[in-house]
C-alpha atoms as a PDB file:
ATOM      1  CA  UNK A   1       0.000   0.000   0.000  1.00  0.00           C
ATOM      2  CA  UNK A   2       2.332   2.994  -1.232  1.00  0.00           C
ATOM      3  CA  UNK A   3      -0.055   5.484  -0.713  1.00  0.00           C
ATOM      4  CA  UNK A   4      -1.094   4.506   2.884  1.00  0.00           C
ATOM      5  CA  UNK A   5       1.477   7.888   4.162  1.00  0.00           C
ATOM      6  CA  UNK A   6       0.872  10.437   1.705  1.00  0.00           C
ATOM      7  CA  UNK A   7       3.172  13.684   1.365  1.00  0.00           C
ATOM      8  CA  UNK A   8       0.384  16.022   2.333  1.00  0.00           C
ATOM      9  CA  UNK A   9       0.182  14.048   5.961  1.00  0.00           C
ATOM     10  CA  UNK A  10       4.062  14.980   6.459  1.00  0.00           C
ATOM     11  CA  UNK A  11       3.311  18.483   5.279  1.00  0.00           C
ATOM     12  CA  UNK A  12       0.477  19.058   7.631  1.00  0.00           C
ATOM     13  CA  UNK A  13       2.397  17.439  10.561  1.00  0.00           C
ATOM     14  CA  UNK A  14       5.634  20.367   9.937  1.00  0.00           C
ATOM     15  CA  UNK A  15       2.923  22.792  10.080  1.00  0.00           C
ATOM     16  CA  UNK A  16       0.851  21.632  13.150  1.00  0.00           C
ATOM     17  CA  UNK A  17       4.620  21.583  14.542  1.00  0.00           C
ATOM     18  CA  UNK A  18       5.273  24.932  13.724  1.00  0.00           C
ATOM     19  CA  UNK A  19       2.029  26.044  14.653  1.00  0.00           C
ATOM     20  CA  UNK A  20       2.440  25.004  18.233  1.00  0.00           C
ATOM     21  CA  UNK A  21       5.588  26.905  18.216  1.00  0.00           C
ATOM     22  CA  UNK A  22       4.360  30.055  16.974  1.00  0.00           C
ATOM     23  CA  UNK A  23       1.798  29.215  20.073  1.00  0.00           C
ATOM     24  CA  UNK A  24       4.232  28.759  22.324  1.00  0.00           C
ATOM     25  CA  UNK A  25       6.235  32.083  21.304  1.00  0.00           C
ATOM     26  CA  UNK A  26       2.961  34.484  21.802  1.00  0.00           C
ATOM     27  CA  UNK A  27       2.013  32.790  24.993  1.00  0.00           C
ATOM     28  CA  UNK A  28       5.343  33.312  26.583  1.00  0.00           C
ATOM     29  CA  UNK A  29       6.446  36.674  25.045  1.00  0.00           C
ATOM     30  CA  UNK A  30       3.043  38.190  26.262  1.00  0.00           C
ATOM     31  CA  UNK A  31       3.155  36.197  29.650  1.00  0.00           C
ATOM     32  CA  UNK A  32      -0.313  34.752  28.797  1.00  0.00           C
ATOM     33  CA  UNK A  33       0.348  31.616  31.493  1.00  0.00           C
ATOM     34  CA  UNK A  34       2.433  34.254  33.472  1.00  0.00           C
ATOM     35  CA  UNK A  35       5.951  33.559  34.872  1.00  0.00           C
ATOM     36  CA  UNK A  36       5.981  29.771  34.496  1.00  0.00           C
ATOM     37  CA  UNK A  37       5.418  29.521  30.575  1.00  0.00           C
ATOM     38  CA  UNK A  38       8.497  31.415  28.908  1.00  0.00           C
ATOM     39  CA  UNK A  39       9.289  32.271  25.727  1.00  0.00           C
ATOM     40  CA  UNK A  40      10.159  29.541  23.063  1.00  0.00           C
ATOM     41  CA  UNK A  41      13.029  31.782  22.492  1.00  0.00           C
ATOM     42  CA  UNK A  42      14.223  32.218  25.914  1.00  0.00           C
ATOM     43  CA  UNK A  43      14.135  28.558  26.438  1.00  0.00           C
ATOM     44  CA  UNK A  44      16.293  28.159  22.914  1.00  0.00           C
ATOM     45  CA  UNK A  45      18.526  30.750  23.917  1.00  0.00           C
ATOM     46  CA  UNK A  46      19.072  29.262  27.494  1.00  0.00           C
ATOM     47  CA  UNK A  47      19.414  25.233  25.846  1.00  0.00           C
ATOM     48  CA  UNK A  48      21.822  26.748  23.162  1.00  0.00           C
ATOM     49  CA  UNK A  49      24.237  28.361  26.129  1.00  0.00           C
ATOM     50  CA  UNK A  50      27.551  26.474  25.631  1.00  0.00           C
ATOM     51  CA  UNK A  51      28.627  26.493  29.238  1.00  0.00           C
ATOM     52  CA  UNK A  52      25.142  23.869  29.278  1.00  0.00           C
ATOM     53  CA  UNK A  53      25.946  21.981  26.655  1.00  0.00           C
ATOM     54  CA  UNK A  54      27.890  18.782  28.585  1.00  0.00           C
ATOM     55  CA  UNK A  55      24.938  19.038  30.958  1.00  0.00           C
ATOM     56  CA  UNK A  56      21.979  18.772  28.305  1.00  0.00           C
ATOM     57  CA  UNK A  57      24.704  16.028  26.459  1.00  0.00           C
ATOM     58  CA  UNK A  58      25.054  14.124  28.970  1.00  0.00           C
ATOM     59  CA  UNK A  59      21.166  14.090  30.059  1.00  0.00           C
ATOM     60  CA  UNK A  60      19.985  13.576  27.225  1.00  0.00           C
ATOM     61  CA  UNK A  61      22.650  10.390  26.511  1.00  0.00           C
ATOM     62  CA  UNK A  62      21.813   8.952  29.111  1.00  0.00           C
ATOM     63  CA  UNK A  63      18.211   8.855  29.017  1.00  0.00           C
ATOM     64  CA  UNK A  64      18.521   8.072  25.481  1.00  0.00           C
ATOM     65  CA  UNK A  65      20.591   4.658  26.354  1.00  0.00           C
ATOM     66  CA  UNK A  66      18.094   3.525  28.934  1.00  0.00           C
ATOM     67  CA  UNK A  67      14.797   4.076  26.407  1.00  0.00           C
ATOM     68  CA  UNK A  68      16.713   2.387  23.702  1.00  0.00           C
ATOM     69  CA  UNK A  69      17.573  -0.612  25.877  1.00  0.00           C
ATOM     70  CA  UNK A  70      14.240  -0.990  27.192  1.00  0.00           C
ATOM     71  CA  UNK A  71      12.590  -0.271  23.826  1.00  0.00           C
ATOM     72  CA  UNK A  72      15.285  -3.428  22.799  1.00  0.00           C
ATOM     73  CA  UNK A  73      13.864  -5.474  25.868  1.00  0.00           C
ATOM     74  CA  UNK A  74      10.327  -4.929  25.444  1.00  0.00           C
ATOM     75  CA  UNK A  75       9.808  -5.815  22.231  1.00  0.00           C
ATOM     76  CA  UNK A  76      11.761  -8.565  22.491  1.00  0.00           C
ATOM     77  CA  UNK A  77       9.468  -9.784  25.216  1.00  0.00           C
ATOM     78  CA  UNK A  78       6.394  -8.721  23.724  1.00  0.00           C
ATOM     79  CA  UNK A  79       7.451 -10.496  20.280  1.00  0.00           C
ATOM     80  CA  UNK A  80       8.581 -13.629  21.954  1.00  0.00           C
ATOM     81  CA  UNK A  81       5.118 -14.486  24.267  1.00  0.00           C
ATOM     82  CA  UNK A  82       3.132 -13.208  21.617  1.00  0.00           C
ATOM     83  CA  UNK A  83       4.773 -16.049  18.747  1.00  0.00           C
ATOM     84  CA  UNK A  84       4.921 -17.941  21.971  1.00  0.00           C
ATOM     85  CA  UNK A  85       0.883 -18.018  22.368  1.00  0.00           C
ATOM     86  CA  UNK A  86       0.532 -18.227  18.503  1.00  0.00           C
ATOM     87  CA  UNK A  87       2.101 -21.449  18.358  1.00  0.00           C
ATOM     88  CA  UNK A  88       0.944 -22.784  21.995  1.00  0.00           C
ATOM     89  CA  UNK A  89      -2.975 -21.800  21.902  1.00  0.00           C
ATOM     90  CA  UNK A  90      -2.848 -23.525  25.630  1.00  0.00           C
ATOM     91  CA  UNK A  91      -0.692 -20.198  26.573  1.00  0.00           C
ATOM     92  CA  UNK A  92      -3.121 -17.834  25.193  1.00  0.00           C
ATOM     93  CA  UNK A  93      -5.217 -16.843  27.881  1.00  0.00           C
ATOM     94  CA  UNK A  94      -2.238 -17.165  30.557  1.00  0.00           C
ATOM     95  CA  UNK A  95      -0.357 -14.702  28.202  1.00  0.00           C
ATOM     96  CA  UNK A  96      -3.246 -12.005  27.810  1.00  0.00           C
ATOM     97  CA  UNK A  97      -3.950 -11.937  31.262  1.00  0.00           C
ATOM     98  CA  UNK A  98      -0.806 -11.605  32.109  1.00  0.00           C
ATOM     99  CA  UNK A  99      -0.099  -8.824  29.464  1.00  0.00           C
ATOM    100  CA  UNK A 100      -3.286  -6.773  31.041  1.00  0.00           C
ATOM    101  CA  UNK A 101      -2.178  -7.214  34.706  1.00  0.00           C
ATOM    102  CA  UNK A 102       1.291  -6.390  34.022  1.00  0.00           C
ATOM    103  CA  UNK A 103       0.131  -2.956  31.784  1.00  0.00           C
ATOM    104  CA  UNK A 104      -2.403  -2.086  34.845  1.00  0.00           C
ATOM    105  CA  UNK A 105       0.020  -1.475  37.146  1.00  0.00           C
ATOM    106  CA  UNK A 106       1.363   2.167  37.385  1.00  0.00           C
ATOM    107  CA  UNK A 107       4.726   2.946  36.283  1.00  0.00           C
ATOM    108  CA  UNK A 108       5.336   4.585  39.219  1.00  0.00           C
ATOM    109  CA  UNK A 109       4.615   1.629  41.596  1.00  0.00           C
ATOM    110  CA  UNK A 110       7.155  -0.204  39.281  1.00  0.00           C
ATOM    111  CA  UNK A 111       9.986   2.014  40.077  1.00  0.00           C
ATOM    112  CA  UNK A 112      10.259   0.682  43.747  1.00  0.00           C
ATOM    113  CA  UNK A 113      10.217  -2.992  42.661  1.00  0.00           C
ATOM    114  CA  UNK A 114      13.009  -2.245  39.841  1.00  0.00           C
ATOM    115  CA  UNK A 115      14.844  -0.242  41.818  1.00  0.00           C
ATOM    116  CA  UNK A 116      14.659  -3.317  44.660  1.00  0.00           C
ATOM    117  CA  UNK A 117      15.326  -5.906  42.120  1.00  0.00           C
ATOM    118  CA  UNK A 118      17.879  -4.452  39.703  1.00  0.00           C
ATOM    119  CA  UNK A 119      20.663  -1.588  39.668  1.00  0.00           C
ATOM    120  CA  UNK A 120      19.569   2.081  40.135  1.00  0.00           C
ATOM    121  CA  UNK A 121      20.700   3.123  36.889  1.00  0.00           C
ATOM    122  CA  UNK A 122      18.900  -0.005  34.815  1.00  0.00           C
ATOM    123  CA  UNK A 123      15.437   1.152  36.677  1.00  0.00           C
ATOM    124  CA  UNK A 124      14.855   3.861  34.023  1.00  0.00           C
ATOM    125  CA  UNK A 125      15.418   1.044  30.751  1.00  0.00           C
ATOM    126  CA  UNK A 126      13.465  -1.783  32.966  1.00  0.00           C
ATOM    127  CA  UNK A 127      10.403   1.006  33.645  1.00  0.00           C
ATOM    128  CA  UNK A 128      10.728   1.569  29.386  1.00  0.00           C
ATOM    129  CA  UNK A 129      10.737  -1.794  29.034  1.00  0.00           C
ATOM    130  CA  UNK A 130       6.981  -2.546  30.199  1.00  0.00           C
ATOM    131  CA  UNK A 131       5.722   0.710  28.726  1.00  0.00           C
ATOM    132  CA  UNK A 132       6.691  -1.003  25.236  1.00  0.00           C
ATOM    133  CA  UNK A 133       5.981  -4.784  25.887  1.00  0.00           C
ATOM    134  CA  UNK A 134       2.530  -4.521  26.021  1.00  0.00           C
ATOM    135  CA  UNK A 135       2.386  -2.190  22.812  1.00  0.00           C
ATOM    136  CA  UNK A 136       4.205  -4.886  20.900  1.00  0.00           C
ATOM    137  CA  UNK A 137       2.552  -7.838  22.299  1.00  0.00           C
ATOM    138  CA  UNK A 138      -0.659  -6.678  21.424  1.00  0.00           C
ATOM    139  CA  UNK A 139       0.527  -5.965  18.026  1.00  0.00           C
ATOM    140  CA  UNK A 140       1.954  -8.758  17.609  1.00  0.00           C
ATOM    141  CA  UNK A 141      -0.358 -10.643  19.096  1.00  0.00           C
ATOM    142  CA  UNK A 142      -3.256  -9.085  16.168  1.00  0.00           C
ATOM    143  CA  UNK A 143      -0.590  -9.017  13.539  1.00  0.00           C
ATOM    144  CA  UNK A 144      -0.381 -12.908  14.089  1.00  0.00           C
ATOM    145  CA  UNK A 145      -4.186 -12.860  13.510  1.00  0.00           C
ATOM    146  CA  UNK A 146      -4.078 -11.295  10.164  1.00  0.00           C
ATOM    147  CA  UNK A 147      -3.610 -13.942   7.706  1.00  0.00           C
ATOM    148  CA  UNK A 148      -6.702 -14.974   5.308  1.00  0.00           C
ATOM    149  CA  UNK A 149      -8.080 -18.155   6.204  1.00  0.00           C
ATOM    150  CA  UNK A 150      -7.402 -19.483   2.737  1.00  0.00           C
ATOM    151  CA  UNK A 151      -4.097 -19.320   2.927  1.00  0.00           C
ATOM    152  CA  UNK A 152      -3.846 -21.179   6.287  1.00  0.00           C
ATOM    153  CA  UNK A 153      -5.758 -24.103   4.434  1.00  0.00           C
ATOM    154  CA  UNK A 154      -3.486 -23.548   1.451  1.00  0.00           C
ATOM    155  CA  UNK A 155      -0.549 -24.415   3.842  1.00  0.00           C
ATOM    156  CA  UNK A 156      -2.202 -26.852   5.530  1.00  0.00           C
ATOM    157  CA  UNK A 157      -3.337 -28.944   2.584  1.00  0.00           C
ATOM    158  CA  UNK A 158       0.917 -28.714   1.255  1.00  0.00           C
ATOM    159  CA  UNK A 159       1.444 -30.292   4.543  1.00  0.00           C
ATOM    160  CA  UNK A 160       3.298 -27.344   6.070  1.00  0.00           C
ATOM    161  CA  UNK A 161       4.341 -27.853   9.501  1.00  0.00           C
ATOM    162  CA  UNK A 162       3.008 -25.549  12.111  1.00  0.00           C
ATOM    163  CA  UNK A 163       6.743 -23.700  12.818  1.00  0.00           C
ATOM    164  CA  UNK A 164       6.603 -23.465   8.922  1.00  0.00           C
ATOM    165  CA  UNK A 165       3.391 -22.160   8.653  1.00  0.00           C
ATOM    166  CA  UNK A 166       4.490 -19.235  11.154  1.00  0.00           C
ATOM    167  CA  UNK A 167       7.671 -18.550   9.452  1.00  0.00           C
ATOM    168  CA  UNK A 168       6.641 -18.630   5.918  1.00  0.00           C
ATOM    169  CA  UNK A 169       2.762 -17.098   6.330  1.00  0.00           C
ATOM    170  CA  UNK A 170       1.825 -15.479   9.625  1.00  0.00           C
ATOM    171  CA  UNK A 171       5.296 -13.804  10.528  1.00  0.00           C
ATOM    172  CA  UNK A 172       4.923 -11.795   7.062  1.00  0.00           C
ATOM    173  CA  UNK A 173       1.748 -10.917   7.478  1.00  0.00           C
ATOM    174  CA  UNK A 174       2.120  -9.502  10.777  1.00  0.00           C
ATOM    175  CA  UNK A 175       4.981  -7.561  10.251  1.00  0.00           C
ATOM    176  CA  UNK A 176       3.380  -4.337   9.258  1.00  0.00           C
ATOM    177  CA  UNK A 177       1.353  -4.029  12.200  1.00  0.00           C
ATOM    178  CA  UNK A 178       4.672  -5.362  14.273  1.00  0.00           C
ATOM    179  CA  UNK A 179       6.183  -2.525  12.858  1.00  0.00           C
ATOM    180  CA  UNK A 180       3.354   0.243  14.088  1.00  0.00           C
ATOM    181  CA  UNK A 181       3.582  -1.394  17.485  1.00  0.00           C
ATOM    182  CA  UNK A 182       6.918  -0.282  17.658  1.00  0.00           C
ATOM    183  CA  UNK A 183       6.458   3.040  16.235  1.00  0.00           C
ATOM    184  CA  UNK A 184       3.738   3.716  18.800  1.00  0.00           C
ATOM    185  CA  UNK A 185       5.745   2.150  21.472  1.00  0.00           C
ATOM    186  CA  UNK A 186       8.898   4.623  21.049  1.00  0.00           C
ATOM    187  CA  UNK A 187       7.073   7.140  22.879  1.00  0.00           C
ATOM    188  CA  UNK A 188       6.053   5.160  25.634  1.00  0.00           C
ATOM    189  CA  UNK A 189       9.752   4.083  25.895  1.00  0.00           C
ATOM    190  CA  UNK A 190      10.988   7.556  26.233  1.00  0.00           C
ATOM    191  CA  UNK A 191       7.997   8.273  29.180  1.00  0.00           C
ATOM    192  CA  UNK A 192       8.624   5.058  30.964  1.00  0.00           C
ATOM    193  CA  UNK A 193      12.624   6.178  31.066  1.00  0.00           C
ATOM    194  CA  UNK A 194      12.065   9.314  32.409  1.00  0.00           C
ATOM    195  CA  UNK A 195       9.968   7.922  34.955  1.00  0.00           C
ATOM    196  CA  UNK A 196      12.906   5.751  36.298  1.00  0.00           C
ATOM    197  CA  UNK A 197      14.983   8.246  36.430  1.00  0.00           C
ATOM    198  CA  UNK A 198      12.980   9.597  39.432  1.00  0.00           C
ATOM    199  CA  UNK A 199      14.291   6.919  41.332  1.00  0.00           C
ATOM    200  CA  UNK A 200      17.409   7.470  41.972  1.00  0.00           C
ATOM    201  CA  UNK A 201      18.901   7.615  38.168  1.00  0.00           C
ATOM    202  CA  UNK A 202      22.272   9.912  38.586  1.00  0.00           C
ATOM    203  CA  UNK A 203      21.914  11.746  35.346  1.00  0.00           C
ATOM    204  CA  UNK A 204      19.169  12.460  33.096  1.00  0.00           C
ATOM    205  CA  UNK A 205      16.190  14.032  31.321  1.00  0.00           C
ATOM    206  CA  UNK A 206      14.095  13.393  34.386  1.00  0.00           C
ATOM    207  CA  UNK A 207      16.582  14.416  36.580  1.00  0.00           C
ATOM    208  CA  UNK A 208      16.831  17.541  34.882  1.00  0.00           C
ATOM    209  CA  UNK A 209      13.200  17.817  35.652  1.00  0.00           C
ATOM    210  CA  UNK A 210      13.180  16.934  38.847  1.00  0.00           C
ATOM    211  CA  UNK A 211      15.995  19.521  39.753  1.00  0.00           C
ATOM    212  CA  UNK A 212      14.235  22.155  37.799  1.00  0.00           C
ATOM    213  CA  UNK A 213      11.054  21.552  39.500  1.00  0.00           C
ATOM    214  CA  UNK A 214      12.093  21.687  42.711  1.00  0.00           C
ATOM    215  CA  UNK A 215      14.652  25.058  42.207  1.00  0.00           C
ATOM    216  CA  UNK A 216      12.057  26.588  39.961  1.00  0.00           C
ATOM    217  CA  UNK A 217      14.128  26.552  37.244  1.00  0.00           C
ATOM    218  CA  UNK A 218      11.648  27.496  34.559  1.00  0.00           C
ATOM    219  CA  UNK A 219      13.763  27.651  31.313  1.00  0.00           C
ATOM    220  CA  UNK A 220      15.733  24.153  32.590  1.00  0.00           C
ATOM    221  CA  UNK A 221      12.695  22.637  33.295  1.00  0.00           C
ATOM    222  CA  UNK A 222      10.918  23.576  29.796  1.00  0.00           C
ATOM    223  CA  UNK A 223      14.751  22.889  28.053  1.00  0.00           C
ATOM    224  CA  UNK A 224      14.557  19.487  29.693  1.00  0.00           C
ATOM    225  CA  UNK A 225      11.030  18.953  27.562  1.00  0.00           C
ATOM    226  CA  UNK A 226      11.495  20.406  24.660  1.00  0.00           C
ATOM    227  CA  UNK A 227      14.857  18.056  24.249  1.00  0.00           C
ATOM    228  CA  UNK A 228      12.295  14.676  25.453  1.00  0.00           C
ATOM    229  CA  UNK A 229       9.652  15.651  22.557  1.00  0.00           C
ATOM    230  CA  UNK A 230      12.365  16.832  20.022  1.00  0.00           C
ATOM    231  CA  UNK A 231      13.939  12.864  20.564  1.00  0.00           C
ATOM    232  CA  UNK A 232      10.384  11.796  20.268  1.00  0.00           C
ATOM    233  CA  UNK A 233       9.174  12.901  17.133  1.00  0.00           C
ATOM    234  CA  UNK A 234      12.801  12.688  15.837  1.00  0.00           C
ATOM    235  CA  UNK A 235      12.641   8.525  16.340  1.00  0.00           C
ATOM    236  CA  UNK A 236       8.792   8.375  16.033  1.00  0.00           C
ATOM    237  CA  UNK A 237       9.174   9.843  12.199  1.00  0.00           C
ATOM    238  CA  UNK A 238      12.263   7.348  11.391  1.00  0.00           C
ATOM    239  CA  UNK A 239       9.966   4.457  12.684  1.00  0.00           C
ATOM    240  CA  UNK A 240       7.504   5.907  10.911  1.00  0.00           C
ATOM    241  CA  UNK A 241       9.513   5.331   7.544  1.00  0.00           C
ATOM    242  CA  UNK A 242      10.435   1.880   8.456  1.00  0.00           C
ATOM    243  CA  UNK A 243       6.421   1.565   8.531  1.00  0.00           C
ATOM    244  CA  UNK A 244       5.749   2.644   5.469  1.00  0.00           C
ATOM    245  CA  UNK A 245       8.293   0.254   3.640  1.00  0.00           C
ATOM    246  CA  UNK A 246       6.639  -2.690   5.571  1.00  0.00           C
ATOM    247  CA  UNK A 247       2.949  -1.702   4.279  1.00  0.00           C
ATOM    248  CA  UNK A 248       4.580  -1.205   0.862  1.00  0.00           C
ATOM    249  CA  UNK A 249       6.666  -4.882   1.556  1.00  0.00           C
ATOM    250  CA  UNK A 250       4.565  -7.140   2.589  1.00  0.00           C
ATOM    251  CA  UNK A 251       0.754  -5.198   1.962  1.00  0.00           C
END
């Protein structure tokens, strides 16, 4: 499906983008939300200082490290119980409810047990990692769903086995909507590190945050979240493209 992502979608996002920026600008220049909304400027001008570039560096490093790992983690999970129920129907209901419990639970009643059972500085990738497991198992879980029923017969009747069924029909199919699990689980990645940073991380975006929050460091505070959403949409668009050539692959 080549035209599922059209130019014009891209073209309206850079605009809705710019948009809130030109927002942002008039809200803060004409203290609109008074003293605690500045100026996009101001913030730009205080995250482009160069005696706070090692600090925003390093941050922003290290929070991208622990979302990547637990992005790595999580979908590795979430892909390997999902294929794991596919092929095993008897772990199907085990493996939803589990799924559902496990995304119930607050990510900040996680941090404690993380923190308890793992390093300080792996909390923040092992909070990320549940944020994206239950994105991808679910995903994964309808992706595996998504093949005709005619072509399961077709395989049957050849005499495929059901490993080779999986491999050779279902794992195609569901690789598009694998691949939009993923996408929409790169955000929640990014939140989920953040959020275990607050427990006892020694560096990062949510310590920045934190610290700002509690000094009342307005323009460190909104630096610290304009960096977060910047890394955002900046992995949420490549994912994006990886997307569209799996639509265009195997649609």
């Amino acid at each position: 499906m080549t035209g599922i992502y059209p130019n014009k979608n891209f073209i309206f996002g850079i605009l809705g983008i710019a948009s809130f920026f030109i927002f942002w600008q008039i809200i803060g220049h004409f203290q609109l939300a008074g003293l605690s909304w500045p100026s996009l400027t101001d913030v730009l001008k205080f995250l482009l200082d160069p005696e706070r570039h090692g600090l925003f560096i390093r941050a922003t490093v290290a929070t991208f490290r622990s979302a990547v790992m637990g992005f790595l983690v999580g979908a590795l999970v979430g892909v390997f119980l999902a294929s794991s129920a596919h092929l095993l129907p008897i772990l199907r209901d085990g493996s939803d409810r589990f799924a559902a419990v496990i995304n119930s639970v607050p990510s900040i009643a996680l941090g404690p047990i993380f923190l308890i059972l793992i390093d300080r500085e792996a909390t923040p990738a092992g909070v990320a990692s549940i944020h994206v497991f239950f994105v991808v198992y679910v995903s994964m879980s309808s992706g595996l769903k998504s093949a005709t029923r005619d072509h399961e017969d077709l395989f049957t009747v050849f005499g495929a086995s059901r490993i080779k069924q999986f491999w050779r029909l279902n794992l195609p199919y569901s690789a598009p909507t694998i691949v939009s699990g993923l996408r929409l689980s790169w955000p929640a990645a990014l939140i989920g590190a953040i959020i275990g940073e607050w427990f006892g991380a020694s560096r990062g975006i949510g310590i920045l945050i934190i610290n700002a929050m509690q000094n009342f460091q307005i323009n460190l505070l909104w630096s610290a979240v304009l960096i977060a959403a910047m890394m955002s949409l900046l992995f949420f668009g490549l994912i994006t493209l990886l997307e569209r050539l799996a639509y265009q692959r195997f649609r």
